[in-house]
PDB file of N, CA and C in Angstrom:
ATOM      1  N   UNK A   1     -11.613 -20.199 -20.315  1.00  0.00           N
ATOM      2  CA  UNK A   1     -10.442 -20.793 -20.907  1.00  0.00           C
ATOM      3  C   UNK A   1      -9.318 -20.803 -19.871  1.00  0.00           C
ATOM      4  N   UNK A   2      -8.710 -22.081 -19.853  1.00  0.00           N
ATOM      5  CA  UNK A   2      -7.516 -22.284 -18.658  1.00  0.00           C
ATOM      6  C   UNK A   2      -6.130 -21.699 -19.293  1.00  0.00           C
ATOM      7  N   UNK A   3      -5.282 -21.206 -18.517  1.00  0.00           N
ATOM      8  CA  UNK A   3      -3.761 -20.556 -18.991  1.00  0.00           C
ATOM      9  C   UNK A   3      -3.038 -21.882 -19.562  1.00  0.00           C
ATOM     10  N   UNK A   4      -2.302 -21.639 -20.835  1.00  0.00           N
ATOM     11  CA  UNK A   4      -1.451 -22.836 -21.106  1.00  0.00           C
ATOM     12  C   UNK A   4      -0.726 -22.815 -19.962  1.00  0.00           C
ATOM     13  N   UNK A   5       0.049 -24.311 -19.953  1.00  0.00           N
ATOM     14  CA  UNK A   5       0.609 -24.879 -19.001  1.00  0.00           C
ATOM     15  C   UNK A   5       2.166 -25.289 -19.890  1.00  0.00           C
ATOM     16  N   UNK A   6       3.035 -25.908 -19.503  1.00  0.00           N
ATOM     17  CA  UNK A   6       4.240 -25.294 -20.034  1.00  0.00           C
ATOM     18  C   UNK A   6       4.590 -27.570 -20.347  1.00  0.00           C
ATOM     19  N   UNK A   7       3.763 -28.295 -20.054  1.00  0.00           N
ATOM     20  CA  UNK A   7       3.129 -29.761 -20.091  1.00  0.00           C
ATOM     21  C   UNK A   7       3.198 -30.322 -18.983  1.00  0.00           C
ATOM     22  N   UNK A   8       3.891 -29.689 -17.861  1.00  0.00           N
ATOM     23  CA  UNK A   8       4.194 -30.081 -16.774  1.00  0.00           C
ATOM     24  C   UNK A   8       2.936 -29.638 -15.749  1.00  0.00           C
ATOM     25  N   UNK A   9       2.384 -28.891 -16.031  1.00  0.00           N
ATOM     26  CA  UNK A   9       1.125 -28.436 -15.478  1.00  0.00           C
ATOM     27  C   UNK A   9       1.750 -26.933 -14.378  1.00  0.00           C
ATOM     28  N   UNK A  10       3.134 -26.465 -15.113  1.00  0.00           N
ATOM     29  CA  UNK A  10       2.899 -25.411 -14.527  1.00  0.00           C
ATOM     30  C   UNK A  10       2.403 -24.208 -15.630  1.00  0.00           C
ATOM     31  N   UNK A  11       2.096 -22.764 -15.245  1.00  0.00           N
ATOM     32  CA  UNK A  11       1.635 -21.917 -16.074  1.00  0.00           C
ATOM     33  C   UNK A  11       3.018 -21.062 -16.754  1.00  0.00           C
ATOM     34  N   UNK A  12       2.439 -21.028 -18.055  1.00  0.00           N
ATOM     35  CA  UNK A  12       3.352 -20.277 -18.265  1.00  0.00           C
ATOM     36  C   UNK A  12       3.527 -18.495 -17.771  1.00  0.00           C
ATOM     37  N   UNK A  13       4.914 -18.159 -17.640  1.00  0.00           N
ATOM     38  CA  UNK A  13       5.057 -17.516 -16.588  1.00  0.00           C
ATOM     39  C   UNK A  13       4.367 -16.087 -17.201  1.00  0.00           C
ATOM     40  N   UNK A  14       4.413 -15.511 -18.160  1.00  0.00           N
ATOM     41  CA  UNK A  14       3.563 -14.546 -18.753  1.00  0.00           C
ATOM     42  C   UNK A  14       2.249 -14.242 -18.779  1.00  0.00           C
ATOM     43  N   UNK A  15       1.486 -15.605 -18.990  1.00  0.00           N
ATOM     44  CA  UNK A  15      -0.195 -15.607 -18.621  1.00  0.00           C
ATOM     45  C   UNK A  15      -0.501 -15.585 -17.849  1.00  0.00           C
ATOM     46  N   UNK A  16       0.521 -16.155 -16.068  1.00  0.00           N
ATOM     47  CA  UNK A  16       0.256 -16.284 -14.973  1.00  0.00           C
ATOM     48  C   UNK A  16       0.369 -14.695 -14.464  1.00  0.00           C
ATOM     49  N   UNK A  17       1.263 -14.064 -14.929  1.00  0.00           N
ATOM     50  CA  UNK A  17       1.482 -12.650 -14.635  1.00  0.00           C
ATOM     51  C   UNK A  17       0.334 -11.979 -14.975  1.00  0.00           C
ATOM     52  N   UNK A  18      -0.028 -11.797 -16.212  1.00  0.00           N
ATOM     53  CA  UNK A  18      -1.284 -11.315 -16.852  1.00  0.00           C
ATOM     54  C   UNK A  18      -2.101 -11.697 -15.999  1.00  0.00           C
ATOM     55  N   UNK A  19      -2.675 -12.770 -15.633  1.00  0.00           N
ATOM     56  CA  UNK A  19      -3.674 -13.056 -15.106  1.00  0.00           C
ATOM     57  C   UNK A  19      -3.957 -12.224 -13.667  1.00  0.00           C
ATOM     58  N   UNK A  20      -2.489 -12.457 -12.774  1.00  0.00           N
ATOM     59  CA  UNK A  20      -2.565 -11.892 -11.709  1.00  0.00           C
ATOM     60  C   UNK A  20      -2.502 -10.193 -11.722  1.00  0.00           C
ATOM     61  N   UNK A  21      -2.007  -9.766 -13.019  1.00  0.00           N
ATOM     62  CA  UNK A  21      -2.426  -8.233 -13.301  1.00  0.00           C
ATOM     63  C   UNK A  21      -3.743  -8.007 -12.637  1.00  0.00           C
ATOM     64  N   UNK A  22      -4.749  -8.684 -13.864  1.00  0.00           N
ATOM     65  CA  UNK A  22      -5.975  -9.007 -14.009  1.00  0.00           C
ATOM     66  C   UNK A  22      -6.850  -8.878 -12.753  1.00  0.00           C
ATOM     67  N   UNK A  23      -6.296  -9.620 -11.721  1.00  0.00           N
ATOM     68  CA  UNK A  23      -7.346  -9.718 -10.790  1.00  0.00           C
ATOM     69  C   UNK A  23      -6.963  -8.698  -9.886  1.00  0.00           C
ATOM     70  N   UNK A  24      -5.594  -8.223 -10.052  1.00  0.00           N
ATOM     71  CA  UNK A  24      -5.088  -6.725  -8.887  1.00  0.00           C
ATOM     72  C   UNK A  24      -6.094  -5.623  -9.483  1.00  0.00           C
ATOM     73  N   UNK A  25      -5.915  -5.631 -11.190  1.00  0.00           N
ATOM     74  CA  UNK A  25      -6.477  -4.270 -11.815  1.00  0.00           C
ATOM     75  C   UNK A  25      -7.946  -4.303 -11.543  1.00  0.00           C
ATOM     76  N   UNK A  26      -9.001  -5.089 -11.542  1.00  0.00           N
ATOM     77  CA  UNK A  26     -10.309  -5.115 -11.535  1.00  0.00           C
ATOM     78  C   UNK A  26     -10.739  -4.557 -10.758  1.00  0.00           C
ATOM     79  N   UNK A  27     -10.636  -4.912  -8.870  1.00  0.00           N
ATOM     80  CA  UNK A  27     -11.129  -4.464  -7.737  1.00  0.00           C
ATOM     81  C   UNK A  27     -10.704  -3.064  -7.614  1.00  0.00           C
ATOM     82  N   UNK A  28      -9.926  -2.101  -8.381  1.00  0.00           N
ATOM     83  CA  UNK A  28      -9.189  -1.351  -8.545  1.00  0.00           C
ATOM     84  C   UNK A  28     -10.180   0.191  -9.182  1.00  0.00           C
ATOM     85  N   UNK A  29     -11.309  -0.855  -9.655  1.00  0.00           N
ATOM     86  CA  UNK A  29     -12.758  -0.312 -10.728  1.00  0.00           C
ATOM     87  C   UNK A  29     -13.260   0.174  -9.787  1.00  0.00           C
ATOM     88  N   UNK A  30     -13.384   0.154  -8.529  1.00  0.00           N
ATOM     89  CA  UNK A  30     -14.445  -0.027  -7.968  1.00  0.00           C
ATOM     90  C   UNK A  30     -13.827   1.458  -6.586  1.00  0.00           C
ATOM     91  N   UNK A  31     -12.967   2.580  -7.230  1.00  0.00           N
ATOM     92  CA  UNK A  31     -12.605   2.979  -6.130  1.00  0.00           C
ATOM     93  C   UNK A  31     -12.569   4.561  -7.216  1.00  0.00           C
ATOM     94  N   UNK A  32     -12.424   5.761  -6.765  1.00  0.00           N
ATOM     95  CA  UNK A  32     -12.663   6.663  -7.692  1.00  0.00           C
ATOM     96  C   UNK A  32     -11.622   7.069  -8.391  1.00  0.00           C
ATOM     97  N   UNK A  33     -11.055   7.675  -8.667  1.00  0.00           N
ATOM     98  CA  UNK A  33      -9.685   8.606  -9.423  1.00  0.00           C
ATOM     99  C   UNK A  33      -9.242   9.577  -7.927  1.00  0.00           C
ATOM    100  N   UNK A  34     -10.245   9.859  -7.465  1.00  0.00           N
ATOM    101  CA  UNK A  34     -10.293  10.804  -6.575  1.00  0.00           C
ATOM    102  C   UNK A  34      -9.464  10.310  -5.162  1.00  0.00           C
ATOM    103  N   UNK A  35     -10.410   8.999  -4.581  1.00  0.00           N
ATOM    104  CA  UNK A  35      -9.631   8.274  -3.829  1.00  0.00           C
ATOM    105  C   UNK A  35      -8.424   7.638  -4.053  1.00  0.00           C
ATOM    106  N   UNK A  36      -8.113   6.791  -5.194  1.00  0.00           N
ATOM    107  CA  UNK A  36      -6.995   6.552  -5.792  1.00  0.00           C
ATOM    108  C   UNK A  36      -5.733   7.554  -5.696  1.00  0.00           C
ATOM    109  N   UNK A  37      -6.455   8.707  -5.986  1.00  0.00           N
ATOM    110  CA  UNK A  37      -5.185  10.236  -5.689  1.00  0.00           C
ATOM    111  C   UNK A  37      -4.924  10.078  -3.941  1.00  0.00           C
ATOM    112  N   UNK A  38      -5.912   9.828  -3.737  1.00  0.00           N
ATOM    113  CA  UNK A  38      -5.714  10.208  -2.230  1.00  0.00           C
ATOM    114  C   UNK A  38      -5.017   8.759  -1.480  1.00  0.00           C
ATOM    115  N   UNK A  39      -5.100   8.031  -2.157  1.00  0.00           N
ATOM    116  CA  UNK A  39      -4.509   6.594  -1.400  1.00  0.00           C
ATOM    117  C   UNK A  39      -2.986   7.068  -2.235  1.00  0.00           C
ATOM    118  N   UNK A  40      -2.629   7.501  -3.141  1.00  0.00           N
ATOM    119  CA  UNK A  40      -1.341   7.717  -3.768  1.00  0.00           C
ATOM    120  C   UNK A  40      -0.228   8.843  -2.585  1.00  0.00           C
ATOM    121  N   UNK A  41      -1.237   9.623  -2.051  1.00  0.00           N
ATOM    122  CA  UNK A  41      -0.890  11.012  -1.620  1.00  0.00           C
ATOM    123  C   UNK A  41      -0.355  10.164  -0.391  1.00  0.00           C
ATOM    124  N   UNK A  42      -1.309   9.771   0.324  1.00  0.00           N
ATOM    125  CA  UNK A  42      -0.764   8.925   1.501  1.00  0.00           C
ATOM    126  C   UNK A  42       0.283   8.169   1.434  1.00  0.00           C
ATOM    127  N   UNK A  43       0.523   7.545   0.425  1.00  0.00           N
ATOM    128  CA  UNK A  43       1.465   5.870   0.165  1.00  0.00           C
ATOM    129  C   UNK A  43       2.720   7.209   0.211  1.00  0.00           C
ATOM    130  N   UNK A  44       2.516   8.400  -0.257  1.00  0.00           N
ATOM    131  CA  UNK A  44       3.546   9.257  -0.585  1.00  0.00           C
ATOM    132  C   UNK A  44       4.301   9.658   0.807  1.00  0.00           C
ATOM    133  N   UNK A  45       3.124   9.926   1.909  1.00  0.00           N
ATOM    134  CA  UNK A  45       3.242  10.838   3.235  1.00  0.00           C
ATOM    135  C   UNK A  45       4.121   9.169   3.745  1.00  0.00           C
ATOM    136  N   UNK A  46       3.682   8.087   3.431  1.00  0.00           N
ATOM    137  CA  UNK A  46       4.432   7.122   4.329  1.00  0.00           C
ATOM    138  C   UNK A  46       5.870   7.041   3.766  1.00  0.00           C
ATOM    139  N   UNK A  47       6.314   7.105   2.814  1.00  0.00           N
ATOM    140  CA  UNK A  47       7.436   6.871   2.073  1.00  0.00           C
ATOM    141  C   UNK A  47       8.609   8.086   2.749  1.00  0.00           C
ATOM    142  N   UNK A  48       7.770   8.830   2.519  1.00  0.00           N
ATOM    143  CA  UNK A  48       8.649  10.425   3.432  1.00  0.00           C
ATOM    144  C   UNK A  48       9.030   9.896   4.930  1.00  0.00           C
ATOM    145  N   UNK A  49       7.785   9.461   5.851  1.00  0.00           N
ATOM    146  CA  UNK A  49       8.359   9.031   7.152  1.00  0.00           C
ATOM    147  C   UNK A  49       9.272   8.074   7.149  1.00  0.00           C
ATOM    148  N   UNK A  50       9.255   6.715   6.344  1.00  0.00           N
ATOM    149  CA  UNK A  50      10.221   5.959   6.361  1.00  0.00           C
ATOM    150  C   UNK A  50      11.550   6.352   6.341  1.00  0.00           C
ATOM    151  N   UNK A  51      11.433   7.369   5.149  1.00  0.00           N
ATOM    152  CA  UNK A  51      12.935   8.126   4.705  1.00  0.00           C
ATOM    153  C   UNK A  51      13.475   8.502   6.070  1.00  0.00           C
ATOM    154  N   UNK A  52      12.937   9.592   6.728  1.00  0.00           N
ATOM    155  CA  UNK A  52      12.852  10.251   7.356  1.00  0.00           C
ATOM    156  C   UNK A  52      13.113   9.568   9.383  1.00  0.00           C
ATOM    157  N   UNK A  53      12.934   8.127   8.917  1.00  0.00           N
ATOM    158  CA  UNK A  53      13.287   7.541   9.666  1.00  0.00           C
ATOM    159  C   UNK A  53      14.755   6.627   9.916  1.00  0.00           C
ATOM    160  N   UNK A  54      14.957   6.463   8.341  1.00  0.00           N
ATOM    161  CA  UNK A  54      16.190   5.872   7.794  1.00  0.00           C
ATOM    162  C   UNK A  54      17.231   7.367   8.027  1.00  0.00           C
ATOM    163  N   UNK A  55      16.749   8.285   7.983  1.00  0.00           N
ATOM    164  CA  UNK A  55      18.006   9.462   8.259  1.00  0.00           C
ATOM    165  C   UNK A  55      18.151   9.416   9.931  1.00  0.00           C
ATOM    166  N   UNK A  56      17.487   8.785  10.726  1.00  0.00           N
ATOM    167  CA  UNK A  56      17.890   9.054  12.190  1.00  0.00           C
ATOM    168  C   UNK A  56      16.599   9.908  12.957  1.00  0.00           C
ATOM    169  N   UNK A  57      15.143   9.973  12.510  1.00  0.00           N
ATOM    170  CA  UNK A  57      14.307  10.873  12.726  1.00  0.00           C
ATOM    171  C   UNK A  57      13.734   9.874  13.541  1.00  0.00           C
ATOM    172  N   UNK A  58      13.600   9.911  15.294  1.00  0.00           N
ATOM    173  CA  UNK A  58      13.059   8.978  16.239  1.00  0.00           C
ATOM    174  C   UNK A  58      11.379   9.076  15.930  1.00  0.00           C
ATOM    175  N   UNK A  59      10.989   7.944  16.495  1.00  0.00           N
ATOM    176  CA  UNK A  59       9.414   8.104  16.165  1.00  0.00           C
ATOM    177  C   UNK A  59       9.066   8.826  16.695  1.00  0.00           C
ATOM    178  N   UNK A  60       9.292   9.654  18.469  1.00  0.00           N
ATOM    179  CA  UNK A  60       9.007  10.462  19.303  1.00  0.00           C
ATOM    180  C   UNK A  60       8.840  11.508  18.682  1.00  0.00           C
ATOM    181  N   UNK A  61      10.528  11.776  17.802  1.00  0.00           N
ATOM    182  CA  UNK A  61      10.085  13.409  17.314  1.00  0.00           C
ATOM    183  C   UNK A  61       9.441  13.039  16.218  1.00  0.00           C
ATOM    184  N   UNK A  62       9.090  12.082  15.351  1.00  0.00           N
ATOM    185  CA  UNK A  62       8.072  11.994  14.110  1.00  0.00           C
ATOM    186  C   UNK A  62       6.957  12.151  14.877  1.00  0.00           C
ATOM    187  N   UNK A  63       6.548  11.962  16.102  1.00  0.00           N
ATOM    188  CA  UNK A  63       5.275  12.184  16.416  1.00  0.00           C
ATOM    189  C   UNK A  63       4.921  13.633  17.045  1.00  0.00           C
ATOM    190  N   UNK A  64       5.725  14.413  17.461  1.00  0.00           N
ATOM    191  CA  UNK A  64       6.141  15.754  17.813  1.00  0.00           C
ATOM    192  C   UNK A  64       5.926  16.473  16.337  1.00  0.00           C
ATOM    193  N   UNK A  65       6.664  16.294  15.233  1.00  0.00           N
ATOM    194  CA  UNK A  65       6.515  16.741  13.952  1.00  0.00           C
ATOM    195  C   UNK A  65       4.661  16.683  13.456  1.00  0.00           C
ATOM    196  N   UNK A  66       4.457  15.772  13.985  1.00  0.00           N
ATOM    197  CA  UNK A  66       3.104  15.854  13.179  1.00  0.00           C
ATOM    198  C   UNK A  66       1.611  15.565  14.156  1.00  0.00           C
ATOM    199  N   UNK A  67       2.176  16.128  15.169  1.00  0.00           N
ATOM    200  CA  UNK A  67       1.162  16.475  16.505  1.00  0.00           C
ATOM    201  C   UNK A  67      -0.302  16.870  16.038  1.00  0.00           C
ATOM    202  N   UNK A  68      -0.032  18.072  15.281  1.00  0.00           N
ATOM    203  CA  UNK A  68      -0.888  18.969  14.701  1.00  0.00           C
ATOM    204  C   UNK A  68      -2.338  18.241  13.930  1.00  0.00           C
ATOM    205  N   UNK A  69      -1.943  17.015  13.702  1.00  0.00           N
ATOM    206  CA  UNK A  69      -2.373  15.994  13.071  1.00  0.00           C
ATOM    207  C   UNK A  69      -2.466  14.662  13.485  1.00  0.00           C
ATOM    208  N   UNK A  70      -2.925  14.770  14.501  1.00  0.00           N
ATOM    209  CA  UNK A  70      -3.329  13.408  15.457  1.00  0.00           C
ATOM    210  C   UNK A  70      -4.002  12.020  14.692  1.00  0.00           C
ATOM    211  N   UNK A  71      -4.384  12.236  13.822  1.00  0.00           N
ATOM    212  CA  UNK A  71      -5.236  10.828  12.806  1.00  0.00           C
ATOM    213  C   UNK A  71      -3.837  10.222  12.497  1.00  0.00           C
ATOM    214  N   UNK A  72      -2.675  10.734  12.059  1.00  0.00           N
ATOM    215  CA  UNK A  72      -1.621  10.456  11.388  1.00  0.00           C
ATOM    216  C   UNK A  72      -0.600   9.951  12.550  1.00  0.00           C
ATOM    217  N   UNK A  73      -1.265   9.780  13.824  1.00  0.00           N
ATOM    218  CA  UNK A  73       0.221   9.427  14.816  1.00  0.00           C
ATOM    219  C   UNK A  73      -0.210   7.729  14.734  1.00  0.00           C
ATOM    220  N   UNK A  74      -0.803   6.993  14.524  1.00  0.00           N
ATOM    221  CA  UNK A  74      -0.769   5.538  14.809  1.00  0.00           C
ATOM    222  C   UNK A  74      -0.331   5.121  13.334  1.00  0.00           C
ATOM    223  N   UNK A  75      -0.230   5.859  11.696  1.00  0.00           N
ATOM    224  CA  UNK A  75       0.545   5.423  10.979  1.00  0.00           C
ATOM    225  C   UNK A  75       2.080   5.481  11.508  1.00  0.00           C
ATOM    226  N   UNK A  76       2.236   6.854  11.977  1.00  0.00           N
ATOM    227  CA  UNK A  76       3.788   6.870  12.427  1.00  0.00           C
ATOM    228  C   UNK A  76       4.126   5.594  13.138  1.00  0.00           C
ATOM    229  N   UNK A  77       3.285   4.945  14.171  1.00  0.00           N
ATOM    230  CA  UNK A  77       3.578   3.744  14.789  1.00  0.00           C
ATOM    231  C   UNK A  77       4.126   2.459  14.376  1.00  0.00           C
ATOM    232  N   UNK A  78       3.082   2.564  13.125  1.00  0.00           N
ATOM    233  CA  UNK A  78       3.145   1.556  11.999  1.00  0.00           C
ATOM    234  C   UNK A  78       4.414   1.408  11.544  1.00  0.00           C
ATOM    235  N   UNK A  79       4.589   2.424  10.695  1.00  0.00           N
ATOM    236  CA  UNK A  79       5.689   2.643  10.218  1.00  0.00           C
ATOM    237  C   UNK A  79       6.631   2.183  11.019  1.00  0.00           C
ATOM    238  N   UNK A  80       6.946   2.826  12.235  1.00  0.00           N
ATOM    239  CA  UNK A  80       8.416   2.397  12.841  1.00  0.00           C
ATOM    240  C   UNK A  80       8.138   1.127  13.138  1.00  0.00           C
ATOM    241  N   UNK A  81       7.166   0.575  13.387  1.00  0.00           N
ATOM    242  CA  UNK A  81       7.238  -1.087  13.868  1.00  0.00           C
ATOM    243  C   UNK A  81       7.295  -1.483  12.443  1.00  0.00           C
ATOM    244  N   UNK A  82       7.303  -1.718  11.267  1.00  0.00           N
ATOM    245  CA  UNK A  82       7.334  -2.031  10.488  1.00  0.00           C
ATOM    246  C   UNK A  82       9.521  -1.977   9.698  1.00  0.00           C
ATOM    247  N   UNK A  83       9.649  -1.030  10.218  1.00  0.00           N
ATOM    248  CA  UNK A  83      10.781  -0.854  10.007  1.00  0.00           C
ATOM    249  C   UNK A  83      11.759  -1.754   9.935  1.00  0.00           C
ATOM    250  N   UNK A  84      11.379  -2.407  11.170  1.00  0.00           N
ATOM    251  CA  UNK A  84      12.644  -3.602  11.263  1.00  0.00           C
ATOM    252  C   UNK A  84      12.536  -4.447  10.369  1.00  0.00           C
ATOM    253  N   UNK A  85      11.253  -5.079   9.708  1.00  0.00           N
ATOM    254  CA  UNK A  85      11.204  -6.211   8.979  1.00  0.00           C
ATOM    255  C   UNK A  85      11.063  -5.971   7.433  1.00  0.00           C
ATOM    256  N   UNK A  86      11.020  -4.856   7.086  1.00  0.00           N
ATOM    257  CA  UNK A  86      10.017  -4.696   5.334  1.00  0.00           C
ATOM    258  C   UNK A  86      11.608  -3.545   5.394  1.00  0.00           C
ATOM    259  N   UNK A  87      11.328  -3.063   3.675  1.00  0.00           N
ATOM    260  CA  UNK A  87      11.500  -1.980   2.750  1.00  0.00           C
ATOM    261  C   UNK A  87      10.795  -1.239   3.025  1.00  0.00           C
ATOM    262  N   UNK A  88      11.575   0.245   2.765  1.00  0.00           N
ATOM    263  CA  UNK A  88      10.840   1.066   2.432  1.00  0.00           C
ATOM    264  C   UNK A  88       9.262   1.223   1.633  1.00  0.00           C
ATOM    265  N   UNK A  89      10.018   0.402   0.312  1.00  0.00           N
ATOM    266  CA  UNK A  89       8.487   0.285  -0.611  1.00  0.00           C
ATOM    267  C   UNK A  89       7.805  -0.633  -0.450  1.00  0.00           C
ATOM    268  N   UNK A  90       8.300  -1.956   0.763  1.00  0.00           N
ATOM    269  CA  UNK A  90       6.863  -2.668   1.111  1.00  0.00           C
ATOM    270  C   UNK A  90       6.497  -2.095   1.665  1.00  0.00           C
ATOM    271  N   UNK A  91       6.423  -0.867   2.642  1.00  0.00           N
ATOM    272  CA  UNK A  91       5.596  -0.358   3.925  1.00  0.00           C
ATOM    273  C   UNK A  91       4.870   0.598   3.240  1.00  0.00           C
ATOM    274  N   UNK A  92       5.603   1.491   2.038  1.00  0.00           N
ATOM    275  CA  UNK A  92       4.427   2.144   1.265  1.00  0.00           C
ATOM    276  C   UNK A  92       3.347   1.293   0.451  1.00  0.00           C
ATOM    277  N   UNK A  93       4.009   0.129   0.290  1.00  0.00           N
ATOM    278  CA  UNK A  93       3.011  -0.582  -0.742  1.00  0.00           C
ATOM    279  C   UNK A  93       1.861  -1.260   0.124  1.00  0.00           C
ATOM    280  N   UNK A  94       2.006  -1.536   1.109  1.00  0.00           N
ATOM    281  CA  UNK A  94       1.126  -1.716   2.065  1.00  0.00           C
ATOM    282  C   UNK A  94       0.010  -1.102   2.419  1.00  0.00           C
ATOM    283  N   UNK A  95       0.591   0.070   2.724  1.00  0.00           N
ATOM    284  CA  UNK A  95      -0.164   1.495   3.346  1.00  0.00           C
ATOM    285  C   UNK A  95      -1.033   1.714   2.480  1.00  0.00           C
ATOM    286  N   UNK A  96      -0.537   1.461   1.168  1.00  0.00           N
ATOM    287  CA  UNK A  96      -1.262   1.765  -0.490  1.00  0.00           C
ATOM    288  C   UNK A  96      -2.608   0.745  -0.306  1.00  0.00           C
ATOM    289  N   UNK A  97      -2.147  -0.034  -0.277  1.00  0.00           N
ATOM    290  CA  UNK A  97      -3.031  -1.689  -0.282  1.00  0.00           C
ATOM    291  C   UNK A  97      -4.517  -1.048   0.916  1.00  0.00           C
ATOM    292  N   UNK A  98      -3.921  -1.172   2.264  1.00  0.00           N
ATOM    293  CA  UNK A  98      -4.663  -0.711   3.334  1.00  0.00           C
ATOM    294  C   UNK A  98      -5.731   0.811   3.066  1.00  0.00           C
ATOM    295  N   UNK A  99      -5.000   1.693   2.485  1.00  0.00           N
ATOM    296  CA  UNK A  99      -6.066   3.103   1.964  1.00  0.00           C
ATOM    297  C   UNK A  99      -7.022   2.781   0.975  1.00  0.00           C
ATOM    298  N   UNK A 100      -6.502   1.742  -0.253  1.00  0.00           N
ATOM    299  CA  UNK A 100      -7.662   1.197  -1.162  1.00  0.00           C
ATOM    300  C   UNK A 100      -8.492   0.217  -0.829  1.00  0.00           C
ATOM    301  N   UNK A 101      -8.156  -0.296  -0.186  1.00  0.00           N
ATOM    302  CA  UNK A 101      -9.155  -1.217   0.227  1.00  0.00           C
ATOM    303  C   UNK A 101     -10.610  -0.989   1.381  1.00  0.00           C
ATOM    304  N   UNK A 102     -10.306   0.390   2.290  1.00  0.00           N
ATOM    305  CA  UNK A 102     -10.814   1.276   3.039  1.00  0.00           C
ATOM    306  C   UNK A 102     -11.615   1.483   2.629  1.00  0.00           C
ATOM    307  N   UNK A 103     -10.732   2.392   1.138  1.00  0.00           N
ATOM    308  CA  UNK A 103     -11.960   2.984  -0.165  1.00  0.00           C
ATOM    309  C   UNK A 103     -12.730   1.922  -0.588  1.00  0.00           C
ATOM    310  N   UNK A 104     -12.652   0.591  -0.832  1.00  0.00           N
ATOM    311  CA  UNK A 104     -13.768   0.056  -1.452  1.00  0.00           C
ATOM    312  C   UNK A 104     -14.535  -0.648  -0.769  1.00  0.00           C
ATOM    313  N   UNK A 105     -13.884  -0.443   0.752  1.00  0.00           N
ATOM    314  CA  UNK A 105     -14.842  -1.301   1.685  1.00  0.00           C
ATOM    315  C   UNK A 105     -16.404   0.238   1.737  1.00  0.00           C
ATOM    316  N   UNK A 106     -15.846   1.230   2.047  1.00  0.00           N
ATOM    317  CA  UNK A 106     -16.210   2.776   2.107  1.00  0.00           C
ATOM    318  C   UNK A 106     -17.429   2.812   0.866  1.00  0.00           C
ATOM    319  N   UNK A 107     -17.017   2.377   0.002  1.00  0.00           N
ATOM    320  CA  UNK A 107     -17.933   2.594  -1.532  1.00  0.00           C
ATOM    321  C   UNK A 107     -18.845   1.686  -1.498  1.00  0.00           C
ATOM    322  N   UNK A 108     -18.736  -0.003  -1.026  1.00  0.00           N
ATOM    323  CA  UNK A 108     -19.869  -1.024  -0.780  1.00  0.00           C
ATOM    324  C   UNK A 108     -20.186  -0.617   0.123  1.00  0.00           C
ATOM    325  N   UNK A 109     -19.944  -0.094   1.293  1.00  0.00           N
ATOM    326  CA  UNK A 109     -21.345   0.448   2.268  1.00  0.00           C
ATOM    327  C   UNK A 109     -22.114   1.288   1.962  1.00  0.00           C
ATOM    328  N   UNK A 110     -21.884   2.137   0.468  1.00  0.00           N
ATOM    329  CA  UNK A 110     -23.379   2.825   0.713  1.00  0.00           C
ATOM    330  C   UNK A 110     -23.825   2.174  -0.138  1.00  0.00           C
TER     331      UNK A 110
END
């Protein structure tokens, strides 16, 4: 069944929303609770650096701060190159996007 159309042949703006719920929530099935926590936890760790960058925190010493943890220095990268052009919550929402999708690339390979 096609979304009503409003006669003009555009959608109306509620079903079009729904719909696009729809196709975000589905692929969404396919990733655990577990990973989901863990793509949340991350979207969380990026939101902190952003902050943390918006207070005056250079990427140098963000990368000094979290040495200890070398997997995590090319998000820091991200992040600050990202800085100039996005929000805060596009760069987490991103990061979000990029960890789930990992996960479900991760889950169709086995």
């Amino acid at each position: 069944m096609l979304p009503k159309t409003d006669g003009r042949g555009r959608v109306n703006l509620l079903v079009g929303c729904a719909l696009a719920w729809a196709l975000v929530a589905l692929p969404a099935c396919a990733v655990t609770k577990e990973e989901r926590q863990a793509c949340e936890g991350y979207r969380d760790l990026v939101m902190d650096v952003a902050r943390k960058a918006d207070a005056g925190v250079t990427e140098q010493q963000m990368k000094r701060l979290l040495a200890a943890q070398p997997d995590l220095l090319p998000m820091v990268e991200i992040i600050y190159e990202q800085k100039a052009r996005r929000s805060n919550r596009n760069i987490a929402a991103w990061h979000f996007a990029a960890c789930m999708g990992d996960a479900r690339e991760r889950r169709s390979a086995r």
